[in-house]
Protein backbone atom coordinates (compact mmCIF):
# COMPACT_ATOMS: atom_id res chain seq x y z
CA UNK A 1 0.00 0.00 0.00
CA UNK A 2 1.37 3.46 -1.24
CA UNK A 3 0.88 6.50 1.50
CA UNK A 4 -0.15 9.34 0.54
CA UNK A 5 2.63 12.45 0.66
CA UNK A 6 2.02 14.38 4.09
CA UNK A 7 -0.29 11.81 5.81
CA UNK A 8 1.03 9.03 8.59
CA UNK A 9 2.83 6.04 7.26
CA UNK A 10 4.04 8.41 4.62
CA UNK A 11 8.30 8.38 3.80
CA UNK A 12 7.77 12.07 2.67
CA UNK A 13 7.09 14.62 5.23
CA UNK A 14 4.65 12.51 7.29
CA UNK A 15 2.68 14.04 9.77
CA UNK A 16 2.92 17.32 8.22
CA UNK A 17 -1.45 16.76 6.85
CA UNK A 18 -1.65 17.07 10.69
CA UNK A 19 -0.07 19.31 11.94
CA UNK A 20 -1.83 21.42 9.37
CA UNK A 21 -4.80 20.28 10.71
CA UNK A 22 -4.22 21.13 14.21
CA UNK A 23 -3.06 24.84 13.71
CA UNK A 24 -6.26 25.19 11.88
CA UNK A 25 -8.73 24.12 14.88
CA UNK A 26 -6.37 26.14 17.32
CA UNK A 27 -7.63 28.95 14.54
CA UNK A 28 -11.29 27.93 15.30
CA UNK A 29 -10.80 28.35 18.72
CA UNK A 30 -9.32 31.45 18.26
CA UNK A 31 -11.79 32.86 16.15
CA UNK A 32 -14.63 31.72 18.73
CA UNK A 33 -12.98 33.73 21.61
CA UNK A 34 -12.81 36.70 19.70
CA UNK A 35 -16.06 36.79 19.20
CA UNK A 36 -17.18 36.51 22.68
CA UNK A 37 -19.34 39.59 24.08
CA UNK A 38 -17.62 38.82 27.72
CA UNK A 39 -14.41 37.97 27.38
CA UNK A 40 -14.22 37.13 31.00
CA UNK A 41 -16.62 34.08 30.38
CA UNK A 42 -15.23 31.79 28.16
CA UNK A 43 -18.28 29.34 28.11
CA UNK A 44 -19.45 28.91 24.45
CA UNK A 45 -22.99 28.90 23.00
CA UNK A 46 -21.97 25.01 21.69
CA UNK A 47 -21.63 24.37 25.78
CA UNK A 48 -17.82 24.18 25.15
CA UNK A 49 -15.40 26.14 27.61
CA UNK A 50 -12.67 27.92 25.32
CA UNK A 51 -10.66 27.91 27.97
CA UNK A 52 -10.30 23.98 28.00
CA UNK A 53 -10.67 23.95 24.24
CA UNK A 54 -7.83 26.18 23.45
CA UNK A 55 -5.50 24.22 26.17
CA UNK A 56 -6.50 20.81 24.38
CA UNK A 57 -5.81 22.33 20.49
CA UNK A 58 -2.13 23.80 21.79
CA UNK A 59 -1.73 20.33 22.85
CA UNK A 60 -2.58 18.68 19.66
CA UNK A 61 -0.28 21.57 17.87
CA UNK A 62 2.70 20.39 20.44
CA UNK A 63 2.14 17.13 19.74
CA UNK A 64 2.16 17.12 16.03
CA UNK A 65 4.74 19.51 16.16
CA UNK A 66 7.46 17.02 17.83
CA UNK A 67 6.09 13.67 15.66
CA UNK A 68 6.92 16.38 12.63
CA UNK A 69 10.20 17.03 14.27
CA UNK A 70 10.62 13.26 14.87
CA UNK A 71 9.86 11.88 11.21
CA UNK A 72 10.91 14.96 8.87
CA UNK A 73 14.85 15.46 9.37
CA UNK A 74 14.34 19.01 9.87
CA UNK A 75 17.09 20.94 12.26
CA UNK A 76 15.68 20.74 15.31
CA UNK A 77 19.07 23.87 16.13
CA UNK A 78 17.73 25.81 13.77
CA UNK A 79 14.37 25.60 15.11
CA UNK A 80 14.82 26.22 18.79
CA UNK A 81 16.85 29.29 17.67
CA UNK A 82 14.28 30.53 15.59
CA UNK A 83 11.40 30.17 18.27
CA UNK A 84 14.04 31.53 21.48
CA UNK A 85 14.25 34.67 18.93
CA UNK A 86 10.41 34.93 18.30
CA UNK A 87 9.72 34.21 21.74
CA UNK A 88 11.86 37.45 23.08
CA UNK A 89 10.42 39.21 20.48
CA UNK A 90 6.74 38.72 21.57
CA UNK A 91 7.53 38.92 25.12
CA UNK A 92 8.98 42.62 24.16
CA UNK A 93 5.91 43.30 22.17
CA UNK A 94 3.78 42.58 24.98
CA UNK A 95 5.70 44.55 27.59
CA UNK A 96 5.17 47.54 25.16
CA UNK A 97 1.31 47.00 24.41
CA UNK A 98 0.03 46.22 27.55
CA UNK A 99 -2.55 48.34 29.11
CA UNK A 100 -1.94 49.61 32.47
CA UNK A 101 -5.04 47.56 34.19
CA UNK A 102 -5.12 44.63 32.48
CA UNK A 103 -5.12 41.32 33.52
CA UNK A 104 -4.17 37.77 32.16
């Protein structure tokens, strides 16, 4: 049986089908908290709590994340570099655009 390119099983760039996959229902997620009236109460119409959902969805990200680091001989150096660099970066950017009062 030939695998499909990107999907599990796959000798080119498995895993990568989900990981895509993932980062799009962390989007969903996202999008559904925006969209909240009261911010402050993240139960959704659906009966879902964001909160929970978004904590689950990172999750899946990290998850498919390292089986994509595992399985697709990409430089796992160059990565961590590239996120410690990001990282500061949004940590500056949130020193410098957060409102006096608000909380986490």
């Amino acid at each position: 049986m030939t695998r499909r390119a990107f999907s599990f099983g796959s000798t080119k760039w498995p895993g990568i089908a989900k990981l895509n996959e993932e980062c799009g229902e962390v989007t969903t997620v996202v999008g559904k908290m925006m969209n909240l009236v009261d911010i402050d109460n993240l139960d959704h119409w659906d009966g879902t709590n964001l909160r929970d959902e978004i904590t689950n969805e990172i999750g899946d990200v990290l998850a498919a994340i390292a089986f994509v680091l595992n399985h697709c001989s990409l430089d796992a150096e160059t990565i961590e570099r590239r996120k410690a660099k990001k990282l500061e970066l949004f940590e500056r950017w949130h020193v410098e655009q957060a409102e006096p009062t608000e909380e986490p």
